[in-house]
C-alpha atoms as a PDB file:
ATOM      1  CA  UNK A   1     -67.479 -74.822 -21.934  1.00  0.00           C
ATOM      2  CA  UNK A   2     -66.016 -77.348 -23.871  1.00  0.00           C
ATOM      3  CA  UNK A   3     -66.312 -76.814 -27.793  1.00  0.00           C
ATOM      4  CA  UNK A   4     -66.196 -79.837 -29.629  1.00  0.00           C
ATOM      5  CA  UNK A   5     -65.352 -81.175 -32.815  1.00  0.00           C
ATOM      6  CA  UNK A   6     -67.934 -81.941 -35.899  1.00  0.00           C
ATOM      7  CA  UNK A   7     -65.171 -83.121 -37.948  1.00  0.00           C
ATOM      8  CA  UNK A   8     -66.963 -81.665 -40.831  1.00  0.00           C
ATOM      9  CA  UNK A   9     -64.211 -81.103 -43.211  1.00  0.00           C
ATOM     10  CA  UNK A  10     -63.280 -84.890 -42.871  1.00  0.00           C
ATOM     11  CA  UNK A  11     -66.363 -85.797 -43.305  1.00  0.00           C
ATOM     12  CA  UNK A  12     -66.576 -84.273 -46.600  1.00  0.00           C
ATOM     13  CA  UNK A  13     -63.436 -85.808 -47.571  1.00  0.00           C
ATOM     14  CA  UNK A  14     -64.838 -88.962 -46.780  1.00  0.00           C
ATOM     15  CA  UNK A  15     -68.265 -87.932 -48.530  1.00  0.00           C
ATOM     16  CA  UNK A  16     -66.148 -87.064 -51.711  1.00  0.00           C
ATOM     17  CA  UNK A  17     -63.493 -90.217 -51.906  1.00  0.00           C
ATOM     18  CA  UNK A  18     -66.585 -92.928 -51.562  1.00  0.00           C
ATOM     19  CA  UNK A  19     -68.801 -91.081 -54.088  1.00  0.00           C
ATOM     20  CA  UNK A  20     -65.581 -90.798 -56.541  1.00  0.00           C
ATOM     21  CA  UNK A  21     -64.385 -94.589 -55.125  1.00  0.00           C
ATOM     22  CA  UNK A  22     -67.890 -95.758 -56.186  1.00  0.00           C
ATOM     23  CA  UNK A  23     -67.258 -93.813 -59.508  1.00  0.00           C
ATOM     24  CA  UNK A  24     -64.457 -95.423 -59.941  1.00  0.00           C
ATOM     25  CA  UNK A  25     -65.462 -99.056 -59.010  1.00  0.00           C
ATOM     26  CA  UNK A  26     -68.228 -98.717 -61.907  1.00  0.00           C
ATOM     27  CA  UNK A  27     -66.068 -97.178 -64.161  1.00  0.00           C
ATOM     28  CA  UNK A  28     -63.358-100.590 -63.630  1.00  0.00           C
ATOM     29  CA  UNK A  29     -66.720-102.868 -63.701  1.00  0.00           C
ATOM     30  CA  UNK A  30     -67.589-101.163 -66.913  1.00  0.00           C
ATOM     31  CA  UNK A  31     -64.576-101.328 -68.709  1.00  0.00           C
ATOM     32  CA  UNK A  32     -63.676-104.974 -67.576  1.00  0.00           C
ATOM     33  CA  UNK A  33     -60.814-103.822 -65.281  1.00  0.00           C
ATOM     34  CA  UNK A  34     -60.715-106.866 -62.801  1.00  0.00           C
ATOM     35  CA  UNK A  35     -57.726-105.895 -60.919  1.00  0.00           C
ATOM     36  CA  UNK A  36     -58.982-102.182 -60.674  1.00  0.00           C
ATOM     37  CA  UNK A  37     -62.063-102.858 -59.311  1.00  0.00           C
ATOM     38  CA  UNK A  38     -60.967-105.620 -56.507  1.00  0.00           C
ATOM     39  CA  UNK A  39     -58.728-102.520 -55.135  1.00  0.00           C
ATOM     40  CA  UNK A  40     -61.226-100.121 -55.453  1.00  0.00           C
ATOM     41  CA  UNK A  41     -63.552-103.059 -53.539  1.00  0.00           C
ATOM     42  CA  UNK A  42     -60.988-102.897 -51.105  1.00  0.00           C
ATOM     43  CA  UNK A  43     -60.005 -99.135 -50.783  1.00  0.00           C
ATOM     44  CA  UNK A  44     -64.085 -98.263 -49.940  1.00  0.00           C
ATOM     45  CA  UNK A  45     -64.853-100.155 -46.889  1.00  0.00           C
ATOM     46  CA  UNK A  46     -60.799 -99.093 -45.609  1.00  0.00           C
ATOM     47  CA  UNK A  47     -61.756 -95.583 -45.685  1.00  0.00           C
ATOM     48  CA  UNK A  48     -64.865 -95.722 -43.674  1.00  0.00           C
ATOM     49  CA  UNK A  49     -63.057 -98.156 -41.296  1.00  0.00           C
ATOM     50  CA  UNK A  50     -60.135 -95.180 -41.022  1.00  0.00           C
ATOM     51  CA  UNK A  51     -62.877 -92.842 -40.806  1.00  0.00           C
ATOM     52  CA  UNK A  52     -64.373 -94.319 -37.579  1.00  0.00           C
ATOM     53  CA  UNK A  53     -61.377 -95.556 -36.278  1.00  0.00           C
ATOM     54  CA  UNK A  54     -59.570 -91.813 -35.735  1.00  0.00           C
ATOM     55  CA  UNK A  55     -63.375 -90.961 -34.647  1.00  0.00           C
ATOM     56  CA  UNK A  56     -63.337 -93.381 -31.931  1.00  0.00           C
ATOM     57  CA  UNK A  57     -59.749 -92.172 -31.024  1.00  0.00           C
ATOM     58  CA  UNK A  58     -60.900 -88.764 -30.768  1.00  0.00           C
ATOM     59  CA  UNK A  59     -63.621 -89.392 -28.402  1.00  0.00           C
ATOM     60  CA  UNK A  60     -61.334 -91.684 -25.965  1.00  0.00           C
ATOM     61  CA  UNK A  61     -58.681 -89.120 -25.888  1.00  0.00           C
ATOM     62  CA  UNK A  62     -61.834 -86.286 -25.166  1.00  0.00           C
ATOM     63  CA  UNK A  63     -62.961 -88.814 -22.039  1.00  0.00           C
ATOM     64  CA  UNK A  64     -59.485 -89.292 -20.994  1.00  0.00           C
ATOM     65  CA  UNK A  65     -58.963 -85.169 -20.892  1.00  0.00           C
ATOM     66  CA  UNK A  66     -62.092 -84.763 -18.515  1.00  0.00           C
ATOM     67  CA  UNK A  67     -61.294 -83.894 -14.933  1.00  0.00           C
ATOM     68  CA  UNK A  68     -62.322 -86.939 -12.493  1.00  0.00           C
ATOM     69  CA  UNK A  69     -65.197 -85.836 -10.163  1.00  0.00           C
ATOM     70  CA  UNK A  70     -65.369 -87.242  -7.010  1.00  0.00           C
ATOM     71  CA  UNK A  71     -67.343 -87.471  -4.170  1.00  0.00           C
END
């Protein structure tokens, strides 16, 4: 039996950094930081994308590890 991965620590992670990114963008919005906040704009949908992308990756390399059946 194959035990697989719920990636739960990195989804925290990613839990955490977009709660304090969103923190953070309305912290620069508040305070009038322009600059700040087009990063922070930036750095939130980059993490998900990262997120997902390593995800995906995972799964591949789990299909890819599977013995072939044949008939």
């Amino acid at each position: 039996m194959h035990r697989h991965s719920t990636r739960r620590t990195s989804k925290l992670w990613l839990g955490v950094s977009m709660v304090l990114s969103w923190v953070g963008l309305f912290v620069a919005l508040y305070l009038k930081l322009e600059t700040a906040s087009v990063g922070i704009t930036v750095l939130i949908p980059a993490m998900y994308t990262a997120y997902t992308t390593i995800g995906h990756m995972d799964f591949r390399q789990t299909l890819s590890s599977q013995p072939e059946t044949t008939q």
